[in-house]
PDB file of N, CA and C in Angstrom:
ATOM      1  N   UNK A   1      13.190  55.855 -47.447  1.00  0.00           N
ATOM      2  CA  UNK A   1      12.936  55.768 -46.021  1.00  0.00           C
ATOM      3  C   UNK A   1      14.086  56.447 -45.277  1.00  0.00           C
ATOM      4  N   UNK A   2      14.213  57.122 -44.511  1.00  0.00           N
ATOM      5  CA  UNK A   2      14.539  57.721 -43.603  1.00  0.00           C
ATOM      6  C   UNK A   2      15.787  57.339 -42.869  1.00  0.00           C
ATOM      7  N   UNK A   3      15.684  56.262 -42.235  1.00  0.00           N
ATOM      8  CA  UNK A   3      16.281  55.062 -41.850  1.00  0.00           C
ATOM      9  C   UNK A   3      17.625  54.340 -42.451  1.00  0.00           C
ATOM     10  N   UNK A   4      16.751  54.149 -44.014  1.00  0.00           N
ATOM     11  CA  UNK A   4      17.944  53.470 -44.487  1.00  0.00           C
ATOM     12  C   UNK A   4      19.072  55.233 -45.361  1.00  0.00           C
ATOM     13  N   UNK A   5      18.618  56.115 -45.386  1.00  0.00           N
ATOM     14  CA  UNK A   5      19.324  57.013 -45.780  1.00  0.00           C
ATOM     15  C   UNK A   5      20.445  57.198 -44.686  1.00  0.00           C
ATOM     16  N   UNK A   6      19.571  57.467 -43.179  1.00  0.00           N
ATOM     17  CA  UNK A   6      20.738  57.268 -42.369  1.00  0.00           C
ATOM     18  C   UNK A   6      21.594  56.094 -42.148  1.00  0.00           C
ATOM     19  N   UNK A   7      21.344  54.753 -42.310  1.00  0.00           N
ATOM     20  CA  UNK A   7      22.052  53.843 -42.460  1.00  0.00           C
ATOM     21  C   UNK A   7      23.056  53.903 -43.270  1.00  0.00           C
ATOM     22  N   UNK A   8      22.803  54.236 -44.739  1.00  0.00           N
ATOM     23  CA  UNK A   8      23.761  54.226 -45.506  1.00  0.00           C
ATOM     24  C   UNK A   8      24.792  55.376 -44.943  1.00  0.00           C
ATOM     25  N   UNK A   9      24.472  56.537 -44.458  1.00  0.00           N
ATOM     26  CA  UNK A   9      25.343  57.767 -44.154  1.00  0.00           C
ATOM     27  C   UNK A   9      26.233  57.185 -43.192  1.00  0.00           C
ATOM     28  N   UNK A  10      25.588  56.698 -42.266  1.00  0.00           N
ATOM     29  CA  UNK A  10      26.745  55.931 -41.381  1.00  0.00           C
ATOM     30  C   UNK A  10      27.619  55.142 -41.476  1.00  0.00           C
ATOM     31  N   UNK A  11      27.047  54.287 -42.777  1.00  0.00           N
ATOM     32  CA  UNK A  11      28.090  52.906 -43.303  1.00  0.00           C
ATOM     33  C   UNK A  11      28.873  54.007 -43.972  1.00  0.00           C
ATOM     34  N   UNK A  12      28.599  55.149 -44.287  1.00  0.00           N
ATOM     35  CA  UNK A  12      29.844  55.523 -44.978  1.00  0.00           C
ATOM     36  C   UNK A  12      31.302  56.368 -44.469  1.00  0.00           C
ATOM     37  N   UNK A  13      30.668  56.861 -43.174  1.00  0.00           N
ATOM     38  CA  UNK A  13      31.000  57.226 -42.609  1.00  0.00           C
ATOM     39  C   UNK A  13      32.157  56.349 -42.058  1.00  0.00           C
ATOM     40  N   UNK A  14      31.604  55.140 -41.714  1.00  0.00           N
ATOM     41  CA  UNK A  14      32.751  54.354 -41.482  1.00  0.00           C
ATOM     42  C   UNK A  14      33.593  53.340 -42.395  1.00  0.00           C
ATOM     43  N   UNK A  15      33.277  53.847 -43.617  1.00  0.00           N
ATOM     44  CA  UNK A  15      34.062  53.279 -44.467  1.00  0.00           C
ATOM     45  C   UNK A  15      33.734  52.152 -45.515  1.00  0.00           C
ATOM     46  N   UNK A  16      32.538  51.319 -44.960  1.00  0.00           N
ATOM     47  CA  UNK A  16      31.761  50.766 -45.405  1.00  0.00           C
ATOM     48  C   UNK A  16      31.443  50.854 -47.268  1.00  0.00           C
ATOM     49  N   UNK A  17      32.208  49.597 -47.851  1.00  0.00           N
ATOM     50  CA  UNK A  17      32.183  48.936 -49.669  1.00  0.00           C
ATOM     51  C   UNK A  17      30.523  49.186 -49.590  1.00  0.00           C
ATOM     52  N   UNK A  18      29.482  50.133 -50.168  1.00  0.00           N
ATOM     53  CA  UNK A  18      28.072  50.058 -50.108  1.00  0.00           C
ATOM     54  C   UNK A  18      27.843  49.544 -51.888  1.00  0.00           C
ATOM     55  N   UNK A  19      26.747  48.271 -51.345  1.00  0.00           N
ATOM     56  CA  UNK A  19      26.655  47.736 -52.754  1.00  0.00           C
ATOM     57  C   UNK A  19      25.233  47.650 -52.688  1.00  0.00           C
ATOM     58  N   UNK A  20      24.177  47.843 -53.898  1.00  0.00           N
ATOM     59  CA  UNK A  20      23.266  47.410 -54.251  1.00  0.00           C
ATOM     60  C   UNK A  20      22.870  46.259 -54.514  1.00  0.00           C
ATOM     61  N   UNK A  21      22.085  45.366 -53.661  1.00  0.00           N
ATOM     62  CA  UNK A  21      21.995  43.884 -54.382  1.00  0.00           C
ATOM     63  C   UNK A  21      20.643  43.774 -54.715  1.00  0.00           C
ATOM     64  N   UNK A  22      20.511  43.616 -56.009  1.00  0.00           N
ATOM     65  CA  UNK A  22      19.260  43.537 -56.704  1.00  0.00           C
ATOM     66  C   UNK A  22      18.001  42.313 -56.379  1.00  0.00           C
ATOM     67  N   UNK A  23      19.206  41.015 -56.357  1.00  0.00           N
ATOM     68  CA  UNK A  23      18.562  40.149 -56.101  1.00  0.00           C
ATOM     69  C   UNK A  23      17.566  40.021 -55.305  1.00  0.00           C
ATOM     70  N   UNK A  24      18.280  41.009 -53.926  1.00  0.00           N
ATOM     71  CA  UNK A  24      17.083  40.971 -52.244  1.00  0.00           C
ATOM     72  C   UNK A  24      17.107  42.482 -52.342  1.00  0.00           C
ATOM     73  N   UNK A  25      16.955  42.954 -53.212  1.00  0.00           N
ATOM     74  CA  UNK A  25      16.482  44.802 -52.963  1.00  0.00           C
ATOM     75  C   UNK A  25      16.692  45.366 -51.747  1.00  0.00           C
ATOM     76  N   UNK A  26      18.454  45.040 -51.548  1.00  0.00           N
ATOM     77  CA  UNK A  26      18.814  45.697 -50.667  1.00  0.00           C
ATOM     78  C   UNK A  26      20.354  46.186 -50.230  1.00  0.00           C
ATOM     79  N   UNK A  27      20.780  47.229 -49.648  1.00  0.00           N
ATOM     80  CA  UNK A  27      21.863  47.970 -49.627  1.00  0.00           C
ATOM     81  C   UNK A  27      22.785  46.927 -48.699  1.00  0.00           C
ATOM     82  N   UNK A  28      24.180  46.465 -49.297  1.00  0.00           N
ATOM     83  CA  UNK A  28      24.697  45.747 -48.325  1.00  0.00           C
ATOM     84  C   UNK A  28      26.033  46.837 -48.233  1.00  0.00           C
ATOM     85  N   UNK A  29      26.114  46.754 -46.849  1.00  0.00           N
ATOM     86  CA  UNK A  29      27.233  48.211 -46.169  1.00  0.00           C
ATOM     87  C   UNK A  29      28.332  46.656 -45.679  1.00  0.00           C
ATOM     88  N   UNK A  30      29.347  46.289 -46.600  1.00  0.00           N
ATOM     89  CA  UNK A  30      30.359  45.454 -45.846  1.00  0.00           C
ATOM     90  C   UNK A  30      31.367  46.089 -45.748  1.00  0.00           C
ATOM     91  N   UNK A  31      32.514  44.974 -45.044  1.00  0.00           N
ATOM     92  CA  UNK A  31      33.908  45.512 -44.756  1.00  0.00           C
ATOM     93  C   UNK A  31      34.022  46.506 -43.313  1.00  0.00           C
ATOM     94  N   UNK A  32      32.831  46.572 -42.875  1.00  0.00           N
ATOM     95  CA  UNK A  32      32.577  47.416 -41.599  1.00  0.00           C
ATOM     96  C   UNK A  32      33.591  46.851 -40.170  1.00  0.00           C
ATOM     97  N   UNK A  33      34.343  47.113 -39.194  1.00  0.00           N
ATOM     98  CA  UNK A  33      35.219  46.688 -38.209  1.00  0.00           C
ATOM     99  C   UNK A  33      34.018  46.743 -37.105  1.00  0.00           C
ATOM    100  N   UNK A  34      33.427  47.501 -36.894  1.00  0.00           N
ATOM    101  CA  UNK A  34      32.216  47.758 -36.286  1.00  0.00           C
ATOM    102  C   UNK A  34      31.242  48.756 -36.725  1.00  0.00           C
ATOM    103  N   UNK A  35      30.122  48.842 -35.528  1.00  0.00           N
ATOM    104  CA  UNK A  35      29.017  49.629 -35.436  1.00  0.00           C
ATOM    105  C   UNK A  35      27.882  48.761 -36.308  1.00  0.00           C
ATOM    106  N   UNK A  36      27.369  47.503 -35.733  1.00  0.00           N
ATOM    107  CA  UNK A  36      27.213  46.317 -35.833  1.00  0.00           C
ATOM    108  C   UNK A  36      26.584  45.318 -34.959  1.00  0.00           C
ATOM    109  N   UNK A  37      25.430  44.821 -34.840  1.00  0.00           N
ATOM    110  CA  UNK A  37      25.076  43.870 -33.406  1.00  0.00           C
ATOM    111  C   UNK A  37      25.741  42.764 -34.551  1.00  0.00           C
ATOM    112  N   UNK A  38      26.031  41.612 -33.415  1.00  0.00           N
ATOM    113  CA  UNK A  38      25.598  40.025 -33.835  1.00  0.00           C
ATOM    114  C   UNK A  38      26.456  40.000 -35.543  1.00  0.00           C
ATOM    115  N   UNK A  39      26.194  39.200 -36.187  1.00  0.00           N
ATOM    116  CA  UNK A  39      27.149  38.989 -37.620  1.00  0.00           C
ATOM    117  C   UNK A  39      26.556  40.459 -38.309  1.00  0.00           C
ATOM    118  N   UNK A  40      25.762  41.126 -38.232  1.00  0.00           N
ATOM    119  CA  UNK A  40      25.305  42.345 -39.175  1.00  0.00           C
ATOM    120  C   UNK A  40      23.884  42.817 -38.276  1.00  0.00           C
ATOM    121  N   UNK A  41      23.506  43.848 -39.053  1.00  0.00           N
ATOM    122  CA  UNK A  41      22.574  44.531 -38.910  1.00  0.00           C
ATOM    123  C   UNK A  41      21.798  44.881 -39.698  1.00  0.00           C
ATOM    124  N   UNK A  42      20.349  45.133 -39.767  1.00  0.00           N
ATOM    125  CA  UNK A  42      19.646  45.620 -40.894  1.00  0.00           C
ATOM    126  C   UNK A  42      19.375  46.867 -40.247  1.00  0.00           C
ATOM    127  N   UNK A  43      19.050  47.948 -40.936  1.00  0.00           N
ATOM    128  CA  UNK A  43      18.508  49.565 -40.726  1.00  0.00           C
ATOM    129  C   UNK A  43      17.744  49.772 -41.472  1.00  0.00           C
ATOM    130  N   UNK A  44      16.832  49.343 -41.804  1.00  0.00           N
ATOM    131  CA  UNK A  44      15.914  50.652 -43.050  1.00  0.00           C
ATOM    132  C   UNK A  44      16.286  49.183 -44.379  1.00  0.00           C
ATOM    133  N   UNK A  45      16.590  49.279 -45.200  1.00  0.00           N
ATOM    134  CA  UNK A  45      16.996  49.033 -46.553  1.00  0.00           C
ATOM    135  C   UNK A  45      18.549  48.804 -46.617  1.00  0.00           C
ATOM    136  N   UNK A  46      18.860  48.575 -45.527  1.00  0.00           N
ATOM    137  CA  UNK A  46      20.436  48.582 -45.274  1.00  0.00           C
ATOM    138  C   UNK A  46      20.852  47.828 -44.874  1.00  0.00           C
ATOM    139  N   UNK A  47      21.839  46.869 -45.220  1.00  0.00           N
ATOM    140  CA  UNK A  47      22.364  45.465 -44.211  1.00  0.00           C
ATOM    141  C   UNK A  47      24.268  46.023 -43.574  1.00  0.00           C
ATOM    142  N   UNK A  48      24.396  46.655 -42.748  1.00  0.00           N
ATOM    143  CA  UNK A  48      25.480  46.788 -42.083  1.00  0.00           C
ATOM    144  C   UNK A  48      26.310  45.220 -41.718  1.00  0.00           C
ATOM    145  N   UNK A  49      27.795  45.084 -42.190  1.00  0.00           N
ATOM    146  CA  UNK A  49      28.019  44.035 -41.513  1.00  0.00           C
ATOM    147  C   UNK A  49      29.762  44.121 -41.659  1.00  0.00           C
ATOM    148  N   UNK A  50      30.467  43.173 -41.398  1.00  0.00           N
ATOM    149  CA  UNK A  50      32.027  43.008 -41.749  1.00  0.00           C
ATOM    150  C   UNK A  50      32.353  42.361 -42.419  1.00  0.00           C
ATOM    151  N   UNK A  51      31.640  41.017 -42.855  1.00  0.00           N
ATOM    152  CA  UNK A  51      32.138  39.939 -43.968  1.00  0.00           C
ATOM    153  C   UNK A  51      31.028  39.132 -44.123  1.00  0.00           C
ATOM    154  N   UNK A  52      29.498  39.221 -42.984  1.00  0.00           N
ATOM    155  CA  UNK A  52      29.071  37.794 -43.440  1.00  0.00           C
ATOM    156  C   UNK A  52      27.652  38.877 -44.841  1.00  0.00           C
ATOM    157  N   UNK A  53      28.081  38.146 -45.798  1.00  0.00           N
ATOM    158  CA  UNK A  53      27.613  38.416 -47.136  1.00  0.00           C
ATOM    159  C   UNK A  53      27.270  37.647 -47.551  1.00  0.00           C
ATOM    160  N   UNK A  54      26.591  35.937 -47.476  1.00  0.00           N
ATOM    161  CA  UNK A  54      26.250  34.840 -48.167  1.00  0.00           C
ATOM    162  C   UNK A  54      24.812  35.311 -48.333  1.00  0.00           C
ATOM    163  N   UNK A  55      24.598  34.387 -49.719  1.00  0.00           N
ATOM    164  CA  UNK A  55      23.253  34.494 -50.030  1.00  0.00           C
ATOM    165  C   UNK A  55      22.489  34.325 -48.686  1.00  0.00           C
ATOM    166  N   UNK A  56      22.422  33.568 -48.072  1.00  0.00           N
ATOM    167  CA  UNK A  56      20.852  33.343 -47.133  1.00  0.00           C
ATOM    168  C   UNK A  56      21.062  34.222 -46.334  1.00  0.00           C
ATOM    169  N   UNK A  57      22.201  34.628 -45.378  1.00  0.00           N
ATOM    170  CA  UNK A  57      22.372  35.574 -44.950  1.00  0.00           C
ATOM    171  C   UNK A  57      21.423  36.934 -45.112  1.00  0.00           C
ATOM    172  N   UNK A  58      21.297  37.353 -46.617  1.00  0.00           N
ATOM    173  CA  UNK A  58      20.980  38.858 -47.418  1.00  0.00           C
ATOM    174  C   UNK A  58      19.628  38.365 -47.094  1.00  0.00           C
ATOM    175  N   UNK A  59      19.108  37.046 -47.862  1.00  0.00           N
ATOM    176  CA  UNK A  59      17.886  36.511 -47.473  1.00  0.00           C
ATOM    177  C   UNK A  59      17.592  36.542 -46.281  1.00  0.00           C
ATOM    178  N   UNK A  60      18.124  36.788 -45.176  1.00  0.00           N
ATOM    179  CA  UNK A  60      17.057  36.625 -44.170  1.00  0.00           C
ATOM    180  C   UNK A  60      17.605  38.254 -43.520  1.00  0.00           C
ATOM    181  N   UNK A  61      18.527  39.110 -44.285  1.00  0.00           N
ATOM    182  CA  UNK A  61      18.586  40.403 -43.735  1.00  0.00           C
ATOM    183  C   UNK A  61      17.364  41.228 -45.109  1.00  0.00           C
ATOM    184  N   UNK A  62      16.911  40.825 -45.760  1.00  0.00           N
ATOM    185  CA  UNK A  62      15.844  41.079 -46.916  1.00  0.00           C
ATOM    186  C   UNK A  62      14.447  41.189 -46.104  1.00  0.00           C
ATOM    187  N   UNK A  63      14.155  39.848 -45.343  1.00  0.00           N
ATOM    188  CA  UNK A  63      13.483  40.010 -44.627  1.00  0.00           C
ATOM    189  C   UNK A  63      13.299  41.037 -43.737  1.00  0.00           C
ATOM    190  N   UNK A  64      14.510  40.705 -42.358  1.00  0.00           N
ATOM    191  CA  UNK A  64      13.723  42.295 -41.781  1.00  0.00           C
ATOM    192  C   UNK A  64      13.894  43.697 -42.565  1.00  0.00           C
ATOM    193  N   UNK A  65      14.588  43.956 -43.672  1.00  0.00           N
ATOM    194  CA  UNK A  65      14.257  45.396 -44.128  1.00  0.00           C
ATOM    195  C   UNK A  65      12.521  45.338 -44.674  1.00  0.00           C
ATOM    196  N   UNK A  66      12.377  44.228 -45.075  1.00  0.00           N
ATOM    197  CA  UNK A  66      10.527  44.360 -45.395  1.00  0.00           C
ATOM    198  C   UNK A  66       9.705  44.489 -43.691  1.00  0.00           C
ATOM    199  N   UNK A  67      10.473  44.324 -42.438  1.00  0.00           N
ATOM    200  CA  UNK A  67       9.857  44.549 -41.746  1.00  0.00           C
ATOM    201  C   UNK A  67       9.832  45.697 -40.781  1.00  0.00           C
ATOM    202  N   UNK A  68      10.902  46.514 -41.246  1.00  0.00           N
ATOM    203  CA  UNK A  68      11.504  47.712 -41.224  1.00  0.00           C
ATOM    204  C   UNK A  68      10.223  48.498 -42.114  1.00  0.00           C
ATOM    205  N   UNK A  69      10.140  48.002 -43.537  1.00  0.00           N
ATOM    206  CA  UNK A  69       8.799  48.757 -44.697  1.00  0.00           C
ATOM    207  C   UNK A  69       7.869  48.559 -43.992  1.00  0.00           C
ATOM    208  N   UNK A  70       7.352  47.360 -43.247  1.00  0.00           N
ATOM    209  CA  UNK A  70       5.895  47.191 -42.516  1.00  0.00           C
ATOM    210  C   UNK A  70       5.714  48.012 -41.320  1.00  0.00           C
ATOM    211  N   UNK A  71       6.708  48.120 -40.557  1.00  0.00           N
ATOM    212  CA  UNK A  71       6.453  48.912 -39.162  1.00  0.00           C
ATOM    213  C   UNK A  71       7.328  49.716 -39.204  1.00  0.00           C
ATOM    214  N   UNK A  72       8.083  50.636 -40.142  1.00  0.00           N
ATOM    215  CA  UNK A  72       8.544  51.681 -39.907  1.00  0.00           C
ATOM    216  C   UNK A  72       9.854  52.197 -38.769  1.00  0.00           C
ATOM    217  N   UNK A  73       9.868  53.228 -38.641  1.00  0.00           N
ATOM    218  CA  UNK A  73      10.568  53.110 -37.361  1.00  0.00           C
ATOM    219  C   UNK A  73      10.122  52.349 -35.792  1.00  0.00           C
ATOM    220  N   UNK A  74       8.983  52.121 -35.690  1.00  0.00           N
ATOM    221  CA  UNK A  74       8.695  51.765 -34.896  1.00  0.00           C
ATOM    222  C   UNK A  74       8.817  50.045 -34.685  1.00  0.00           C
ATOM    223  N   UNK A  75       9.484  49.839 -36.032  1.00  0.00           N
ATOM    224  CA  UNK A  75      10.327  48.513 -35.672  1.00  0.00           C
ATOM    225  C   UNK A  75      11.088  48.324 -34.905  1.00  0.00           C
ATOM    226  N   UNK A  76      12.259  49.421 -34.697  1.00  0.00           N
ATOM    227  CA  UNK A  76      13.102  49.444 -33.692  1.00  0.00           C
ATOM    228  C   UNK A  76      12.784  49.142 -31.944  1.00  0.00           C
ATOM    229  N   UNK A  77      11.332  49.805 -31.743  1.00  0.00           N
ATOM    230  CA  UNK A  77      10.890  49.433 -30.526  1.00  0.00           C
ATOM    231  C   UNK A  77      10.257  47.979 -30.319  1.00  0.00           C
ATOM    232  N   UNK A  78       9.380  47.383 -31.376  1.00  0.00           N
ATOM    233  CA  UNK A  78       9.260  46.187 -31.136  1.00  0.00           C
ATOM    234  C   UNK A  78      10.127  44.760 -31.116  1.00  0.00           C
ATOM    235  N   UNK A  79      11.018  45.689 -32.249  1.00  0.00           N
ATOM    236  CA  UNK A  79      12.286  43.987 -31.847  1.00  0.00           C
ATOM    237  C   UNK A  79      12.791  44.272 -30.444  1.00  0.00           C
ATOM    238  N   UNK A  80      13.129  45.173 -30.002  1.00  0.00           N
ATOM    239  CA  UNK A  80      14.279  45.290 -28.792  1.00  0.00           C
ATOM    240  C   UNK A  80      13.044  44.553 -27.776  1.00  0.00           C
ATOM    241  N   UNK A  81      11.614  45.144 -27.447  1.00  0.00           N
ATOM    242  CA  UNK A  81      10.725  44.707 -26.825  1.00  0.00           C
ATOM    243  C   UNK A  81      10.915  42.907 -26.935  1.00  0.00           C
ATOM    244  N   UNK A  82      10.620  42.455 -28.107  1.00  0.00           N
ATOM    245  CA  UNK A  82      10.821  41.622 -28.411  1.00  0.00           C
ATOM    246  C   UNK A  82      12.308  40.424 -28.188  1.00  0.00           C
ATOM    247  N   UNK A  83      13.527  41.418 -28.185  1.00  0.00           N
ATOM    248  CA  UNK A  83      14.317  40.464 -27.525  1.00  0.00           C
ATOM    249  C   UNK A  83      14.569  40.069 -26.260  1.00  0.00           C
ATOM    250  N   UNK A  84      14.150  41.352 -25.758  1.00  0.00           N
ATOM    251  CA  UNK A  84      14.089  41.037 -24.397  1.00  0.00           C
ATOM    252  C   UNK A  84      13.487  40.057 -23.951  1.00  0.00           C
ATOM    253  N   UNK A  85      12.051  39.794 -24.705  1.00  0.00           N
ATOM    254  CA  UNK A  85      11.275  39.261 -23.573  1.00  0.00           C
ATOM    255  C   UNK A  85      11.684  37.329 -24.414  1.00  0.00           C
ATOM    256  N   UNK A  86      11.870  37.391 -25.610  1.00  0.00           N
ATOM    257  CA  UNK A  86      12.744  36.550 -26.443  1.00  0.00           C
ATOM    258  C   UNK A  86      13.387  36.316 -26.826  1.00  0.00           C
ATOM    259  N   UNK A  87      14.717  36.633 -26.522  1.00  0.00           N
ATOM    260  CA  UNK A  87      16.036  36.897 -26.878  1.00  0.00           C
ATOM    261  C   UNK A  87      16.491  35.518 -27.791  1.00  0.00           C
ATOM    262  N   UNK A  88      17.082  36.243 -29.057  1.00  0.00           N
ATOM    263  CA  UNK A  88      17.617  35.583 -30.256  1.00  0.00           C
ATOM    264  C   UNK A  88      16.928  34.590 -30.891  1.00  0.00           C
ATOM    265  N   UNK A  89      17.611  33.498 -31.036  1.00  0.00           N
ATOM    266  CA  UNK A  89      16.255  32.037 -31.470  1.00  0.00           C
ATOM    267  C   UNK A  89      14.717  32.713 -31.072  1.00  0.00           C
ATOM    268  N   UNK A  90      14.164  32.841 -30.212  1.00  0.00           N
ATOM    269  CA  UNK A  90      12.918  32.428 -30.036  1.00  0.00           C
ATOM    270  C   UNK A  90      12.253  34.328 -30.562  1.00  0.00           C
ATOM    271  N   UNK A  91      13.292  35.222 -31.052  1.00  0.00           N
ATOM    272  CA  UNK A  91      12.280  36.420 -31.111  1.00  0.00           C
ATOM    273  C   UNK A  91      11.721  36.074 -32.653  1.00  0.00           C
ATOM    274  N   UNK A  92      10.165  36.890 -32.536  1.00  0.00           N
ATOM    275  CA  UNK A  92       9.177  36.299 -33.683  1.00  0.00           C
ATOM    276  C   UNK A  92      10.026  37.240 -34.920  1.00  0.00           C
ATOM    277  N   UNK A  93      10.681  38.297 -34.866  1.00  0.00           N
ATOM    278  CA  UNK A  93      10.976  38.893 -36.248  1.00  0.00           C
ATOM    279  C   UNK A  93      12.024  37.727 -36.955  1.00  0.00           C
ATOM    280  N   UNK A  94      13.027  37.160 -36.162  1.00  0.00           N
ATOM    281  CA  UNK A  94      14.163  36.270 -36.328  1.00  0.00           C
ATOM    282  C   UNK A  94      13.575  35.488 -36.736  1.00  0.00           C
ATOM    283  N   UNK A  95      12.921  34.833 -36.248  1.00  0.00           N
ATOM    284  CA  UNK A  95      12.003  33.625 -37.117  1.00  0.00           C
ATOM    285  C   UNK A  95      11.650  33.466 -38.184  1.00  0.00           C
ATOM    286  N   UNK A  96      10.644  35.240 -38.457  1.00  0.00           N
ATOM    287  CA  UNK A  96      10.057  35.483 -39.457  1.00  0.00           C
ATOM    288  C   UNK A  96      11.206  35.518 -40.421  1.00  0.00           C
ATOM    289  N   UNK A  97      12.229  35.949 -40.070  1.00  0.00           N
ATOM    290  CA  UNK A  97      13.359  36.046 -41.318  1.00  0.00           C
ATOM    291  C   UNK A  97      14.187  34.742 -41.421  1.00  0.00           C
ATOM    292  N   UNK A  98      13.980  33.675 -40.734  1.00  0.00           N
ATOM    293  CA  UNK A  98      14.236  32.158 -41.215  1.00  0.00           C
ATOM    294  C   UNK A  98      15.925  32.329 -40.453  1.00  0.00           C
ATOM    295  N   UNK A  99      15.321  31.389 -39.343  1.00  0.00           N
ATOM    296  CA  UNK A  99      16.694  31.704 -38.237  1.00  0.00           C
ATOM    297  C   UNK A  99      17.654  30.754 -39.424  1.00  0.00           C
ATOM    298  N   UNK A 100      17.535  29.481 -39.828  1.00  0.00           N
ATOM    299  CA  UNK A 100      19.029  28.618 -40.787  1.00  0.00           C
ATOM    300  C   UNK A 100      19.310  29.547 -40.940  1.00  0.00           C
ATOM    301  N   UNK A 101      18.622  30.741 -42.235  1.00  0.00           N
ATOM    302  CA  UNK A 101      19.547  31.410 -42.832  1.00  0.00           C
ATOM    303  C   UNK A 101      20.284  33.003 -42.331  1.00  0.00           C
ATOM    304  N   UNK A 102      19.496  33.179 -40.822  1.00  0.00           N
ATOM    305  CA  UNK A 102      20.453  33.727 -40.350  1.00  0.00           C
ATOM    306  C   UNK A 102      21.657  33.023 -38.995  1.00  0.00           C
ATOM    307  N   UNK A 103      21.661  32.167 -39.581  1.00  0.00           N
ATOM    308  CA  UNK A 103      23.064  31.055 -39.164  1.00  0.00           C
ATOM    309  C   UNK A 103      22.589  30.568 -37.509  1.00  0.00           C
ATOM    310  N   UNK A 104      21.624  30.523 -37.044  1.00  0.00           N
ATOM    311  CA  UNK A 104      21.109  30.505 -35.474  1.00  0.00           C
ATOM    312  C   UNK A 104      21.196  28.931 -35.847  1.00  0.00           C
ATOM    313  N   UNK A 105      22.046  28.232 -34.533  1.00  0.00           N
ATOM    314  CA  UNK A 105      22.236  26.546 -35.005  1.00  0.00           C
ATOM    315  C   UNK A 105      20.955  26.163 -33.942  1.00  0.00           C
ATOM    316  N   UNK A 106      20.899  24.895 -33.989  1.00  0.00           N
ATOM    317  CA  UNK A 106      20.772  24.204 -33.068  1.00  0.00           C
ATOM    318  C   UNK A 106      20.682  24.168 -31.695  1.00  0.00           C
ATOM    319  N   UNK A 107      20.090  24.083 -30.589  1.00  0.00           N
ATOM    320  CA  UNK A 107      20.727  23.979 -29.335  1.00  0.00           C
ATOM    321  C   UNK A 107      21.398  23.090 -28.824  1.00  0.00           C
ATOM    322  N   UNK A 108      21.120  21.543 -29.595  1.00  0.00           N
ATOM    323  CA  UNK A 108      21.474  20.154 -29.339  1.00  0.00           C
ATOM    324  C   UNK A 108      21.036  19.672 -30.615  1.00  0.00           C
ATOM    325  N   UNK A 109      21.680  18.478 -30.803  1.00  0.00           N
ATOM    326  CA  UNK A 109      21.484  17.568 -31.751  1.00  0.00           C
ATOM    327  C   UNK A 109      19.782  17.552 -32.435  1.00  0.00           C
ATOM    328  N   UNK A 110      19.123  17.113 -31.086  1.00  0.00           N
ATOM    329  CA  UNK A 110      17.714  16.342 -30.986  1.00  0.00           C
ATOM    330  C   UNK A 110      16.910  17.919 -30.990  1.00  0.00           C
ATOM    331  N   UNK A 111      17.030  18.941 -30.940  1.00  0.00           N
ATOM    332  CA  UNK A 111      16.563  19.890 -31.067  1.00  0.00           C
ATOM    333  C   UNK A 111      16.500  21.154 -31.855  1.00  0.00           C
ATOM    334  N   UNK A 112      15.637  22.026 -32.894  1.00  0.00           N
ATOM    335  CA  UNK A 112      14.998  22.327 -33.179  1.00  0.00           C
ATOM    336  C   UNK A 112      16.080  23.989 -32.989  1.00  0.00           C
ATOM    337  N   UNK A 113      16.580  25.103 -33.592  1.00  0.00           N
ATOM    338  CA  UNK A 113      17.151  26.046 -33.856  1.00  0.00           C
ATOM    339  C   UNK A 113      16.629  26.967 -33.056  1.00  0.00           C
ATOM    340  N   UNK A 114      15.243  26.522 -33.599  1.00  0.00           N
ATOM    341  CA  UNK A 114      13.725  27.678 -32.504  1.00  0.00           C
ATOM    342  C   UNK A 114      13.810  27.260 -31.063  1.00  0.00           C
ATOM    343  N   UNK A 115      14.291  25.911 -30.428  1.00  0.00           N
ATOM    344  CA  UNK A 115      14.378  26.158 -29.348  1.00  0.00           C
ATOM    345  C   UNK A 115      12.721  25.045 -28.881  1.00  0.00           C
ATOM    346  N   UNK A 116      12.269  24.858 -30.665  1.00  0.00           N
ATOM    347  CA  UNK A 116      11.112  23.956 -30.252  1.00  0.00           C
ATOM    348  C   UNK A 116      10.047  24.670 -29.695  1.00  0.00           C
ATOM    349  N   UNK A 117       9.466  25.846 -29.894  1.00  0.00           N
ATOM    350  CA  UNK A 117       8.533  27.157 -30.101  1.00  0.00           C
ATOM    351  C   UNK A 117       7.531  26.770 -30.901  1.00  0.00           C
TER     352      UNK A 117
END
């Protein structure tokens, strides 16, 4: 894919340890200082990030690269669409990739990560 070729070119560009992880069939670009939203990024087949590397983490950056494979580049336009109008917790790709394991807490005790969605 396209995407993650340029992903990787860029993680390397900036210096970025690029490792293959078999487990979630996917490129993790760490050690990055930036060029980065939020704890990491997915691109294509690519997880851009600076340190957060835990299993669930990959697991739920595994996810959106399969949703990166489903909609192509034109993923890029529906998440941003999508945060906007849902920003973080409540956007449906975040979800789909299991907000625990991309570290999204709680809002309160008595409530629900999703925000109760």
């Amino acid at each position: 894919m396209v995407a993650t070729v340029a992903a990787l070119a860029y993680a390397a560009v900036l210096r970025a340890q690029i490792v293959f992880d078999e487990e979630f069939d996917l490129f993790v670009c760490a050690g990055m200082r930036f060029g980065f939203a939020r704890g990491g990024t997915t691109i294509g087949g690519a997880y851009l990030t600076g340190r957060n590397t835990g299993a669930a983490t990959l697991r739920h950056e595994a996810v959106h690269a399969g949703q990166w494979a489903r909609y192509g580049l034109g993923f890029v336009v529906r998440y941003l669409i999508e945060e906007v109008r849902h920003p973080m917790h409540r956007n449906r790709f975040e979800i789909e990739a299991g907000l625990v394991d991309g570290g999204y807490v709680p809002l309160s005790p008595d409530q629900p990560a999703w925000g109760g969605i």
